[in-house]
PDB file of N, CA and C in Angstrom:
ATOM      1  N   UNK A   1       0.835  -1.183   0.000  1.00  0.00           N
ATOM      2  CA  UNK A   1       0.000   0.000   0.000  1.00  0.00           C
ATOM      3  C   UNK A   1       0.880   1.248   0.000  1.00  0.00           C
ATOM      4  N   UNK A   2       0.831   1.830  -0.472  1.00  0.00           N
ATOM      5  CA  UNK A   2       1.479   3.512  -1.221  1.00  0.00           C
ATOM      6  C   UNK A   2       0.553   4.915  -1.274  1.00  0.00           C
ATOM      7  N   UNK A   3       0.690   5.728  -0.533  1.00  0.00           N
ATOM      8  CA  UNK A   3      -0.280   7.066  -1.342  1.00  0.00           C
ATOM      9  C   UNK A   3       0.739   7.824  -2.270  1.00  0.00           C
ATOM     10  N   UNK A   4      -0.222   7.774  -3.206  1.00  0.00           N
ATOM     11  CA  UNK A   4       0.890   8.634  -4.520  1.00  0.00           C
ATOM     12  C   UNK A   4       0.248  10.101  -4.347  1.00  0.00           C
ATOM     13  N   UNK A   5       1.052  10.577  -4.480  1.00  0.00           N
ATOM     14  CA  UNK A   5       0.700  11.956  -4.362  1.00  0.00           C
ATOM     15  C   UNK A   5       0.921  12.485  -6.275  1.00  0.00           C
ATOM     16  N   UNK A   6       0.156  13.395  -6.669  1.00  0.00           N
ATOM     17  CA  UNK A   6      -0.402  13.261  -8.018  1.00  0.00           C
ATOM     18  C   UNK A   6      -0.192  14.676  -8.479  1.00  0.00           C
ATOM     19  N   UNK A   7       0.468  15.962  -7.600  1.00  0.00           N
ATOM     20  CA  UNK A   7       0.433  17.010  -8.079  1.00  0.00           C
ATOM     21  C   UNK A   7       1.258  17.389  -9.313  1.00  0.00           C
ATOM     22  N   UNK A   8       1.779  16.585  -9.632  1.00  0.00           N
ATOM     23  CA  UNK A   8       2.547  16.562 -10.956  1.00  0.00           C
ATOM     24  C   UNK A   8       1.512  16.503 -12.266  1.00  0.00           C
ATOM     25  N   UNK A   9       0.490  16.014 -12.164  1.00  0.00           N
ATOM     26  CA  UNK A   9      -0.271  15.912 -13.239  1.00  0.00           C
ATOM     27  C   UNK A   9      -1.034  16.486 -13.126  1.00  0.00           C
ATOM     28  N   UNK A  10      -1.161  17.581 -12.105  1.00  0.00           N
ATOM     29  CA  UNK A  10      -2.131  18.181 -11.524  1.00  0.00           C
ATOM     30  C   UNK A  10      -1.979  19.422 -11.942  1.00  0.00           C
ATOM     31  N   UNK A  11      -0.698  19.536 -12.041  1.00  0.00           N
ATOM     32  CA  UNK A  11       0.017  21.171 -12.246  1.00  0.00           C
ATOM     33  C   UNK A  11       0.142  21.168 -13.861  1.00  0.00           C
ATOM     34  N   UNK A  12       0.085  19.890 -14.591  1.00  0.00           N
ATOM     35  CA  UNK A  12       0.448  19.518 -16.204  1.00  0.00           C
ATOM     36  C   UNK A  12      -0.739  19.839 -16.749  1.00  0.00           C
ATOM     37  N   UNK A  13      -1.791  19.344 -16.027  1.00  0.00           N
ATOM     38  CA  UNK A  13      -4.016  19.838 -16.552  1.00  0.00           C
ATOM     39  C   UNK A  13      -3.984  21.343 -16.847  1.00  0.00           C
ATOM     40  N   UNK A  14      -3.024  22.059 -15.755  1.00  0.00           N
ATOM     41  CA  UNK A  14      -3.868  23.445 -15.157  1.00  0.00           C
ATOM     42  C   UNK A  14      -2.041  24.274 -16.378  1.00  0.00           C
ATOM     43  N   UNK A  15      -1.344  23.244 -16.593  1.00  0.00           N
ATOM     44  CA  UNK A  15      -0.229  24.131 -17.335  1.00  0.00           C
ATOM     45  C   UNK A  15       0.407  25.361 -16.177  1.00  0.00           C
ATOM     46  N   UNK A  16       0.499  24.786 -15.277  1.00  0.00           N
ATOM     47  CA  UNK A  16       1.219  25.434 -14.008  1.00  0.00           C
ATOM     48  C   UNK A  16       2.380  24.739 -13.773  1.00  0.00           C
ATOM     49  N   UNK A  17       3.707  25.562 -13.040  1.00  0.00           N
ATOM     50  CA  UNK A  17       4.845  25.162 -12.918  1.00  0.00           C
ATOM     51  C   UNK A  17       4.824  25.270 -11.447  1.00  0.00           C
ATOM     52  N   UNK A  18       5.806  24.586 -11.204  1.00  0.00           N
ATOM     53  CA  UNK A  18       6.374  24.425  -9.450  1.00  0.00           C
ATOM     54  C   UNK A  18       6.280  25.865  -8.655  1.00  0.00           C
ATOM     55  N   UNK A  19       7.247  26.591  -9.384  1.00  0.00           N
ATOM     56  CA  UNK A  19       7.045  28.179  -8.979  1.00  0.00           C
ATOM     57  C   UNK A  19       6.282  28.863  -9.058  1.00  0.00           C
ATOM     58  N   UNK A  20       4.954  28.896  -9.847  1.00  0.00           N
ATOM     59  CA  UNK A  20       3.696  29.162 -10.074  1.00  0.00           C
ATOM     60  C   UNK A  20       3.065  28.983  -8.482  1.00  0.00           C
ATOM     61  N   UNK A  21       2.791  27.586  -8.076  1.00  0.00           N
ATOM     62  CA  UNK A  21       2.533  26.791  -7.124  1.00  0.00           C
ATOM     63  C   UNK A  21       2.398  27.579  -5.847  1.00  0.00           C
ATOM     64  N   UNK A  22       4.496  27.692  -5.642  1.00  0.00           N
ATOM     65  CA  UNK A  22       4.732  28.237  -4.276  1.00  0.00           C
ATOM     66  C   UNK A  22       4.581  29.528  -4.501  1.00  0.00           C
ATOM     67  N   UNK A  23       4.455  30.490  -5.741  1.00  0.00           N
ATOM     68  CA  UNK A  23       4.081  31.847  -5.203  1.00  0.00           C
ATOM     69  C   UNK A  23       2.442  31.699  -4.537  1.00  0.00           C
ATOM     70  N   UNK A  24       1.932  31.262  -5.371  1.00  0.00           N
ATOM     71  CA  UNK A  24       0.362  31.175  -5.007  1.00  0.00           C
ATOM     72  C   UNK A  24      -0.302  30.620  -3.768  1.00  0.00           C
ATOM     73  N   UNK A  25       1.115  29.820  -3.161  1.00  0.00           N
ATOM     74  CA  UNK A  25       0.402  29.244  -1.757  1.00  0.00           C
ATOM     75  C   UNK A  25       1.236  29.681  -0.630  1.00  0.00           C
ATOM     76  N   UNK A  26       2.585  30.084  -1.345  1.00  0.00           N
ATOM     77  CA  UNK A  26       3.470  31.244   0.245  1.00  0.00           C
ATOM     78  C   UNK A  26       4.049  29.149   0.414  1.00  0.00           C
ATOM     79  N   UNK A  27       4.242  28.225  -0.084  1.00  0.00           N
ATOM     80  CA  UNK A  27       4.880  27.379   0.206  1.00  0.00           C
ATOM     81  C   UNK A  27       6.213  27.215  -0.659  1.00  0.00           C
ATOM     82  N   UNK A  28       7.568  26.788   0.300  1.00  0.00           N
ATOM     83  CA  UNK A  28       8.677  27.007  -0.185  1.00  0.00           C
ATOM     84  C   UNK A  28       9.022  25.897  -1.353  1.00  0.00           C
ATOM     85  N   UNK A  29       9.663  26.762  -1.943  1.00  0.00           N
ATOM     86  CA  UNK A  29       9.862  26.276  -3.626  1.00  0.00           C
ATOM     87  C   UNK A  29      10.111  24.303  -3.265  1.00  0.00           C
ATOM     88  N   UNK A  30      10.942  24.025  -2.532  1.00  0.00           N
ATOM     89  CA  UNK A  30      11.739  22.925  -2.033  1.00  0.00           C
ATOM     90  C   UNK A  30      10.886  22.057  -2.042  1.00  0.00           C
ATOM     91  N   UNK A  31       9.479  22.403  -0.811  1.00  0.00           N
ATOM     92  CA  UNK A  31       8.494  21.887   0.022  1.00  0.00           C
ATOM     93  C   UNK A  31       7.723  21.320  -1.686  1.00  0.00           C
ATOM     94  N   UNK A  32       7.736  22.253  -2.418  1.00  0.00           N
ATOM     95  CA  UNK A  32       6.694  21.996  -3.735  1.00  0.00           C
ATOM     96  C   UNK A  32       7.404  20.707  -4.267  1.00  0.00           C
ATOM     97  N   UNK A  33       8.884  21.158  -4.901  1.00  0.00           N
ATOM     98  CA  UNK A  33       9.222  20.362  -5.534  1.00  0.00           C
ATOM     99  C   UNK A  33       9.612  18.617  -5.037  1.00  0.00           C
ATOM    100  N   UNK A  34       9.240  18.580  -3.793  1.00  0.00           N
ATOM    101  CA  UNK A  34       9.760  17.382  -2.936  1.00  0.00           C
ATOM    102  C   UNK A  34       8.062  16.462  -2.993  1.00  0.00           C
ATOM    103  N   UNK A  35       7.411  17.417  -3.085  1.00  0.00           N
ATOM    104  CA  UNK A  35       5.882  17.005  -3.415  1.00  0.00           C
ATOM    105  C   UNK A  35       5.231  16.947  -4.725  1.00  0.00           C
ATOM    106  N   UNK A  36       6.221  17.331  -5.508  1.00  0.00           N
ATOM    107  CA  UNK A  36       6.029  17.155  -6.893  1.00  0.00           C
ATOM    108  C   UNK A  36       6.737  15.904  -7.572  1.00  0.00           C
ATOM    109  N   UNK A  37       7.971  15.469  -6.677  1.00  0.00           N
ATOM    110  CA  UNK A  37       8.873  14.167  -6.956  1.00  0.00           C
ATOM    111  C   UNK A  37       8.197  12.937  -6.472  1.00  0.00           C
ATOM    112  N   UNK A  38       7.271  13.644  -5.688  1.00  0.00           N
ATOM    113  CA  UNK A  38       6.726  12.340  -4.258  1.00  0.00           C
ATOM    114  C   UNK A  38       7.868  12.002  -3.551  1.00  0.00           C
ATOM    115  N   UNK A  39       8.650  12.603  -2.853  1.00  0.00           N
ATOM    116  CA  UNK A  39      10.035  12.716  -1.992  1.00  0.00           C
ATOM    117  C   UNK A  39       9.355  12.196  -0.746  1.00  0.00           C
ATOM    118  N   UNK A  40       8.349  13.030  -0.208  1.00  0.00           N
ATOM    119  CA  UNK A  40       7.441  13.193   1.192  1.00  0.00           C
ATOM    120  C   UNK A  40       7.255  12.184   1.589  1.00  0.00           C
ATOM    121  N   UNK A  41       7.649  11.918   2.923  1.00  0.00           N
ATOM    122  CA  UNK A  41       6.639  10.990   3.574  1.00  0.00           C
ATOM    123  C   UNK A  41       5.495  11.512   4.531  1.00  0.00           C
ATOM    124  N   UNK A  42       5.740  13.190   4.848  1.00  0.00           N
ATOM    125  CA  UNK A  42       5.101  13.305   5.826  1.00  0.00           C
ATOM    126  C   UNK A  42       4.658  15.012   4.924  1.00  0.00           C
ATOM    127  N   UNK A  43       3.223  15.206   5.096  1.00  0.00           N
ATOM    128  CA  UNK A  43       2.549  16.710   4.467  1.00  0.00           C
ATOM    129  C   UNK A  43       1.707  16.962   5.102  1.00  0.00           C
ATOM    130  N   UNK A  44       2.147  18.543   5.356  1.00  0.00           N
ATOM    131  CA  UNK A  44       0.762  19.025   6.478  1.00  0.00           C
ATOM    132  C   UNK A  44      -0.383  18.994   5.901  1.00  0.00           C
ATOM    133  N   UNK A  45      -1.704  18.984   6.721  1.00  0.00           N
ATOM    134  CA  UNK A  45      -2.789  19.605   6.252  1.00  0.00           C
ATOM    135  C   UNK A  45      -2.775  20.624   6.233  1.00  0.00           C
ATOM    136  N   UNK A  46      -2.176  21.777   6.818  1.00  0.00           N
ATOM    137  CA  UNK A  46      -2.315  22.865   5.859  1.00  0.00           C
ATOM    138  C   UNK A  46      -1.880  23.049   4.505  1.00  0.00           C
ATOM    139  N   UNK A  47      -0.518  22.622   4.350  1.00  0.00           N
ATOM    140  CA  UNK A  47      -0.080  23.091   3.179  1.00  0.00           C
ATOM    141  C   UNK A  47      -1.076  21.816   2.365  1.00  0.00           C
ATOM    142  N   UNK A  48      -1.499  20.906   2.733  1.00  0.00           N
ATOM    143  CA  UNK A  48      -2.368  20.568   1.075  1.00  0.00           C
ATOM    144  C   UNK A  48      -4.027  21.606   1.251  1.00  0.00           C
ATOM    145  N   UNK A  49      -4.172  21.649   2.140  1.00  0.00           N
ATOM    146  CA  UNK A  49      -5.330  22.861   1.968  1.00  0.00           C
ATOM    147  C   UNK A  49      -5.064  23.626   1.243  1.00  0.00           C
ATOM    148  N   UNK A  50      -3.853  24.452   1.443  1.00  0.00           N
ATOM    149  CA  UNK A  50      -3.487  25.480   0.479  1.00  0.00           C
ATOM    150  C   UNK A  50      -3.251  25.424  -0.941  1.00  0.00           C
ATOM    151  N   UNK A  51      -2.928  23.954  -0.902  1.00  0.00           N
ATOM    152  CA  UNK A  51      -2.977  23.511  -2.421  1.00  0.00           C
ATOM    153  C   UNK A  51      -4.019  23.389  -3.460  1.00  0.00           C
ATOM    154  N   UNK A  52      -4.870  22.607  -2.403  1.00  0.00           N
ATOM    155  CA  UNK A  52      -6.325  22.339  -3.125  1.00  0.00           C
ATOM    156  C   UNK A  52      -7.022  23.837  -3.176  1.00  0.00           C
ATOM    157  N   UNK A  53      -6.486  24.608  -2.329  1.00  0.00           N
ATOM    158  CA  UNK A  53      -7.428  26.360  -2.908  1.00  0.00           C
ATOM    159  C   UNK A  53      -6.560  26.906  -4.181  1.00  0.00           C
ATOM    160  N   UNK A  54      -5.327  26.580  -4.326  1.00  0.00           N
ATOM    161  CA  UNK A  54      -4.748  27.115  -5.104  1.00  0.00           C
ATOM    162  C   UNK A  54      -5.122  27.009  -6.445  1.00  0.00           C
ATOM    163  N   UNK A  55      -5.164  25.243  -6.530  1.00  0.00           N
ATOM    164  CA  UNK A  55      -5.181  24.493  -7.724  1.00  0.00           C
ATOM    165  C   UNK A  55      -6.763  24.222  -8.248  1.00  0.00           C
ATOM    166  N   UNK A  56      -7.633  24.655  -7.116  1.00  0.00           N
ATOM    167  CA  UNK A  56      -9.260  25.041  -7.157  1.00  0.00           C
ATOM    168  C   UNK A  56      -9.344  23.218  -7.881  1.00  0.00           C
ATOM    169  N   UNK A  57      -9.235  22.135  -6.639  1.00  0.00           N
ATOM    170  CA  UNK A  57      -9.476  20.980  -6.846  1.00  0.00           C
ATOM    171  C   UNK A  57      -9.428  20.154  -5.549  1.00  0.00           C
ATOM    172  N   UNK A  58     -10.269  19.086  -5.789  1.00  0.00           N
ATOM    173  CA  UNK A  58     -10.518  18.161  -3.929  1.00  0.00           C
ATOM    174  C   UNK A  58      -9.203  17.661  -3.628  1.00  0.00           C
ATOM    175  N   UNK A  59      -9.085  17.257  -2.451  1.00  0.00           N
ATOM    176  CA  UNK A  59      -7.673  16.185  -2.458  1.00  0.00           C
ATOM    177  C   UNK A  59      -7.552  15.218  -3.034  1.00  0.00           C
ATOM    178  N   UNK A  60      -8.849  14.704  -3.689  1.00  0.00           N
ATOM    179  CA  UNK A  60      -8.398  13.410  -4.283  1.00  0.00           C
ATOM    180  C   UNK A  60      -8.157  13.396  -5.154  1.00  0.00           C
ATOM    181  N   UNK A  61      -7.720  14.545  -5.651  1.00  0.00           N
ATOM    182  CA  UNK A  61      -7.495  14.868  -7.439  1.00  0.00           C
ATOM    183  C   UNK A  61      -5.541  14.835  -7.047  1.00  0.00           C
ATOM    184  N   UNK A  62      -5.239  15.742  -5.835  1.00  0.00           N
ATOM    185  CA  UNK A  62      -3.883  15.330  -5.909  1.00  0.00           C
ATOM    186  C   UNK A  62      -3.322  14.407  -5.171  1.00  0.00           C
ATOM    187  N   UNK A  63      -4.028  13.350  -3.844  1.00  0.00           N
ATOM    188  CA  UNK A  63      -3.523  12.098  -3.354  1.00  0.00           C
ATOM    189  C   UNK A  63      -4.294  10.861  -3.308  1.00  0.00           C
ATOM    190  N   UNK A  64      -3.915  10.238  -4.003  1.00  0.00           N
ATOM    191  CA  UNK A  64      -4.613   8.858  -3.923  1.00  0.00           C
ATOM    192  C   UNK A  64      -4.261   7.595  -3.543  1.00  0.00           C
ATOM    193  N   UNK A  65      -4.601   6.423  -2.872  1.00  0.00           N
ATOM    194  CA  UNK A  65      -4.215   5.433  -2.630  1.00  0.00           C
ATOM    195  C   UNK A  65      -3.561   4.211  -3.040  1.00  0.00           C
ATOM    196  N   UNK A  66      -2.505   3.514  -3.227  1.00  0.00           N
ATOM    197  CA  UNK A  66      -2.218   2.351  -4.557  1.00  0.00           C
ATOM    198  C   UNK A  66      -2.526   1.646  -3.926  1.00  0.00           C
ATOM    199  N   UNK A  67      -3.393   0.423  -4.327  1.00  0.00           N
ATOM    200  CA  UNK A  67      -3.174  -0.732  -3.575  1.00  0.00           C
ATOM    201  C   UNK A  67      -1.907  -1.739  -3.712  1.00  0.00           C
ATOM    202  N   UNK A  68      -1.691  -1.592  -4.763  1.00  0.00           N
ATOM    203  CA  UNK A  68       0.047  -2.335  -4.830  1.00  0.00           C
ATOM    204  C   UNK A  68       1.092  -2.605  -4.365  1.00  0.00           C
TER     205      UNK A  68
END
């Protein structure tokens, strides 16, 4: 079991870049791009709140479950 985190294809729909991202949510460039690699093991709920207002989409559009 895996949660993939999906903001990579998320930011590819909307034709948004990493830096796009963290100006729009005040989250550090790093924090984006470590969540854009799926680096993370650990993400606040705030900062994906801030995401999902940013990216004007639910969470389940950017984390989902693998069963694999």
């Amino acid at each position: 079991m895996a949660i993939r985190i999906l903001l990579s294809r998320k930011l590819g729909e909307l034709r948004w870049n990493q830096a796009q991202l963290a100006r729009k949510t005040g989250i550090r460039p790093n924090t984006i791009n470590e969540l854009y690699h799926e680096l993370v093991e650990r993400v606040s709920l705030e900062q994906l709140d801030l995401i999902c207002k940013a990216l004007d989409c639910k969470l389940s559009d950017i984390l989902v479950r693998d069963d694999d």
